[in-house]
Protein backbone atom coordinates (compact mmCIF):
# COMPACT_ATOMS: atom_id res chain seq x y z
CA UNK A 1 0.00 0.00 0.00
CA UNK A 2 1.66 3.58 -0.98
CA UNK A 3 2.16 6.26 1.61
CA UNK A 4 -0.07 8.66 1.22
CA UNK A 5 -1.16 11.86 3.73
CA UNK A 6 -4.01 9.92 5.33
CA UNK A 7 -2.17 7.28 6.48
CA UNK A 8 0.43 10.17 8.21
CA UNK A 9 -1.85 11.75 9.82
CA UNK A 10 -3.49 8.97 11.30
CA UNK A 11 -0.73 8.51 13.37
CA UNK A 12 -0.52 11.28 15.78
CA UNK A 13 2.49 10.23 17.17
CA UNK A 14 4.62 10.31 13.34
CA UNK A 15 2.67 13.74 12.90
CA UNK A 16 4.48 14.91 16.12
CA UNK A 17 7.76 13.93 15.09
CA UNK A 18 7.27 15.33 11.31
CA UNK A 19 6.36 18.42 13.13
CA UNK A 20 9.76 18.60 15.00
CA UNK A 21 11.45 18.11 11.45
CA UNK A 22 9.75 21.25 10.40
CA UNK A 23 6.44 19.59 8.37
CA UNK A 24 3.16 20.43 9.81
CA UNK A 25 0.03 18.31 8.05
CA UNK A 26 -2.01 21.73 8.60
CA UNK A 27 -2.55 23.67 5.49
CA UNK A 28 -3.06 27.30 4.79
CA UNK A 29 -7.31 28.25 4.55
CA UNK A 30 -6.51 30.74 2.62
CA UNK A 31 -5.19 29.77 -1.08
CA UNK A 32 -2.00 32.19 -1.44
CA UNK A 33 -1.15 30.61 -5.27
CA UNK A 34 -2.24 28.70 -7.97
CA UNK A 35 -1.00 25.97 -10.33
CA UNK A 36 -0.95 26.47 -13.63
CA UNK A 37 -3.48 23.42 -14.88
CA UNK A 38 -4.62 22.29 -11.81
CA UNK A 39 -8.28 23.73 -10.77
CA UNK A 40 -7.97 23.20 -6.76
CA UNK A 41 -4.34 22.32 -5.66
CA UNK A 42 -4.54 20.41 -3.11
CA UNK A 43 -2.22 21.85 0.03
CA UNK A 44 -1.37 19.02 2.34
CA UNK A 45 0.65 20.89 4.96
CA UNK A 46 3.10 23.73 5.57
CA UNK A 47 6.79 24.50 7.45
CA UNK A 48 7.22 27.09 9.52
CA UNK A 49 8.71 29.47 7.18
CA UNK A 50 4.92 30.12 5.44
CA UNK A 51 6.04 27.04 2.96
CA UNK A 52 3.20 25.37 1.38
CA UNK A 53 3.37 21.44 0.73
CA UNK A 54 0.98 20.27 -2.35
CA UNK A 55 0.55 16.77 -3.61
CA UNK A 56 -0.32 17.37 -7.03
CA UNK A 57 -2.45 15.13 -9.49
CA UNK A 58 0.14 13.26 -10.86
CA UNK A 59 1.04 12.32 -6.69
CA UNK A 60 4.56 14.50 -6.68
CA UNK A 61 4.76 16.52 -4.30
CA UNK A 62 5.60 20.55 -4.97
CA UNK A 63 6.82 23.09 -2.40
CA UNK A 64 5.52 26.52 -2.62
CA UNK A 65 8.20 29.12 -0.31
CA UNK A 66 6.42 32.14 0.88
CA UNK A 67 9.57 34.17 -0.98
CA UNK A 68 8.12 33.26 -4.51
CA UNK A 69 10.25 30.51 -5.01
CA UNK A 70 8.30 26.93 -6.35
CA UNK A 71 9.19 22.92 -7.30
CA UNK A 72 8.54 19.40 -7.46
CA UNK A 73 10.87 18.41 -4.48
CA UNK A 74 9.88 14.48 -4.44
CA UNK A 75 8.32 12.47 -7.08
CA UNK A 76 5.51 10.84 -4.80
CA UNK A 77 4.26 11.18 -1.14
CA UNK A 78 6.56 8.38 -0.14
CA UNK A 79 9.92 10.38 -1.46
CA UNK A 80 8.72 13.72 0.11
CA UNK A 81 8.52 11.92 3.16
CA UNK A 82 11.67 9.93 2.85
CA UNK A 83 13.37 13.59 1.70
CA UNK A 84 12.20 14.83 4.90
CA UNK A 85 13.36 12.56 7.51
CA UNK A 86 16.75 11.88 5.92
CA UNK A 87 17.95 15.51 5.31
CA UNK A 88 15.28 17.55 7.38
CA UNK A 89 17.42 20.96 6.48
CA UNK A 90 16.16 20.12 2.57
CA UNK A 91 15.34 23.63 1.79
CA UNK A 92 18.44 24.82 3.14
CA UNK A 93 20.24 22.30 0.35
CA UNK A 94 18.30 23.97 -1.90
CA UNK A 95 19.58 27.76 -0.49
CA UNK A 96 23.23 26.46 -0.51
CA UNK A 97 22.71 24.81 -4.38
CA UNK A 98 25.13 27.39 -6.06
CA UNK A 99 22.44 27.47 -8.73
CA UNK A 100 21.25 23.83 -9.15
CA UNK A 101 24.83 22.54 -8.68
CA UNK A 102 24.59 18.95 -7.35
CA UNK A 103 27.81 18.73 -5.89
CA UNK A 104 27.11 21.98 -4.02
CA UNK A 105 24.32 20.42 -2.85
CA UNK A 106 25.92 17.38 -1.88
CA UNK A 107 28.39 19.63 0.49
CA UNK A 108 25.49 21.12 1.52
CA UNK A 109 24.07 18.36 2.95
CA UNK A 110 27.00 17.43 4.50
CA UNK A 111 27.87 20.45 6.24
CA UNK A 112 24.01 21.15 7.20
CA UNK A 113 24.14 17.42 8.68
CA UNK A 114 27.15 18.22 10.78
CA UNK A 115 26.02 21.47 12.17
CA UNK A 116 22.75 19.52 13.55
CA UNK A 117 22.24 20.65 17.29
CA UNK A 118 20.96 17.76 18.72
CA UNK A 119 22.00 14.49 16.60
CA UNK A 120 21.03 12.05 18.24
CA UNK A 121 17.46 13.16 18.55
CA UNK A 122 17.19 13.78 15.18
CA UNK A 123 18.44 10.14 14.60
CA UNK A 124 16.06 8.99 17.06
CA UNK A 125 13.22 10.87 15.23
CA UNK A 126 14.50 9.60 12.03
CA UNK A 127 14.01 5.96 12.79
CA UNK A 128 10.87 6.53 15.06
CA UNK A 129 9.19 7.77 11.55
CA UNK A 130 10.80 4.73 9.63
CA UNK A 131 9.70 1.94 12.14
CA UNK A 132 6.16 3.59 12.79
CA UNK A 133 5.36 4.09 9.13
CA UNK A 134 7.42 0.71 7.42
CA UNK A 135 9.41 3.13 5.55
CA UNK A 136 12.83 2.30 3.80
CA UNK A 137 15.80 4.91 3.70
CA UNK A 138 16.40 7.03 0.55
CA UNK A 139 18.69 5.96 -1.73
CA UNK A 140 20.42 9.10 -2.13
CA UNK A 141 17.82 11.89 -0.96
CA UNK A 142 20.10 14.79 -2.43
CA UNK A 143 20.12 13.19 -6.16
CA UNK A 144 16.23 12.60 -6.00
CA UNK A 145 15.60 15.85 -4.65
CA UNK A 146 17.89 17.86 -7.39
CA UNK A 147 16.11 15.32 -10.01
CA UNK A 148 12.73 16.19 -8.70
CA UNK A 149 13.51 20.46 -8.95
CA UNK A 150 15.12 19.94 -12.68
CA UNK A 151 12.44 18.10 -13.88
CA UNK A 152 9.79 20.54 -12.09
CA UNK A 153 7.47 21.40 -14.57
CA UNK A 154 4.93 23.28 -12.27
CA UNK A 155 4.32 26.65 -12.87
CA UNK A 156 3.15 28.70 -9.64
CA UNK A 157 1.81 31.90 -9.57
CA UNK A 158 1.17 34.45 -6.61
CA UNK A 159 -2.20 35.85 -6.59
CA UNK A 160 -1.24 38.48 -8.50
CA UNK A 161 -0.63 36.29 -11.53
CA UNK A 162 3.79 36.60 -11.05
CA UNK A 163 5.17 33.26 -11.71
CA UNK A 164 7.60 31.78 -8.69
CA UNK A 165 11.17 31.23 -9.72
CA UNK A 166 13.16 27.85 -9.08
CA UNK A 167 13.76 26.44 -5.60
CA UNK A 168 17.74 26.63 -6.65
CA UNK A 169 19.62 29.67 -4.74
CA UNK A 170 22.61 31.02 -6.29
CA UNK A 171 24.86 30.58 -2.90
CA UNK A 172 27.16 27.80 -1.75
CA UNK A 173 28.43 27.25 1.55
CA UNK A 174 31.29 29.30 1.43
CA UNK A 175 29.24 32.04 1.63
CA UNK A 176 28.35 30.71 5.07
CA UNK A 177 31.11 31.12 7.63
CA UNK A 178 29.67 28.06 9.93
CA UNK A 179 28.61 26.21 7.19
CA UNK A 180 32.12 26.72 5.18
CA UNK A 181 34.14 25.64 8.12
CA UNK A 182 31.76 22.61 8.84
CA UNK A 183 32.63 21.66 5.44
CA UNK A 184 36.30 22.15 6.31
């Protein structure tokens, strides 16, 4: 049986834990954007930045950032979930990309994941979500999630009919003192 947001949220316990990983199954009332071709997108949850979660009708899953930025980020429910609990700081990747630059990303990642405050309970939270929801580890969460943004076809606009730009950010860790000597 796929993942999908039902079976999340019927587990109050995985909804906490998604919640401490920044992913709240509460979406916005108010629609702030629309999707080019698709008549009611359907908002699943939101981050705490004013991020907007959709799973779409082909069941990928787009992020909407309340700075205009918009992308597939995981090609079903299951990968956006996946995405989530192996590299929680995702949208941070995305900020550090150096323009869509996967190997950027990848020293992203790796900086982001050794900056993490607390480790081990994000490791604990990690597998808590895995057991509770039978879910297998990403094969390599970066590469799917860069695949998922170049691919992105969705075109968001905000109300005022503006199209978002790409989830890729020009900068790269160096241009983040902690980050650049995490990576060091």
């Amino acid at each position: 049986m796929p993942l999908t947001p039902e079976v999340v949220t019927a587990n109050r316990a995985v909804v906490a834990r998604l919640a401490s990983l920044d992913v709240s199954f509460v979406p916005d009332e108010e629609p702030w954007f629309t999707v080019d071709g698709v008549e009611s997108p359907r908002q699943i949850g939101s981050d705490g930045s004013g991020g907007a979660f959709v799973l779409m009708p082909q069941r990928n899953v787009l992020y909407v950032s309340s700075e205009g930025r918009a992308g597939i980020i995981a090609g079903t429910f299951e990968a956006f979930v996946q995405l989530v609990v192996a590299r929680p700081y995702w949208l941070d990747i995305l900020k550090f990309s150096g323009g869509g630059d996967l190997q950027e990303m990848r020293r992203a990642a790796e900086a982001l994941e050794a900056t993490l405050d607390d480790e081990d309970e994000i490791n604990e939270t990690r597998e808590e979500i895995r057991r509770s929801l039978d879910l297998g580890e990403a094969d390599d969460p970066v590469v799917a999630l860069y695949e998922a943004i170049a691919a992105s076809d969705a075109i968001v606009r905000a109300t005022d009919g503006s199209p978002f730009t790409t989830l890729f950010n020009r900068f790269s860790i160096d241009n983040d003192p902690m980050l650049r000597n995490a990576a060091a």
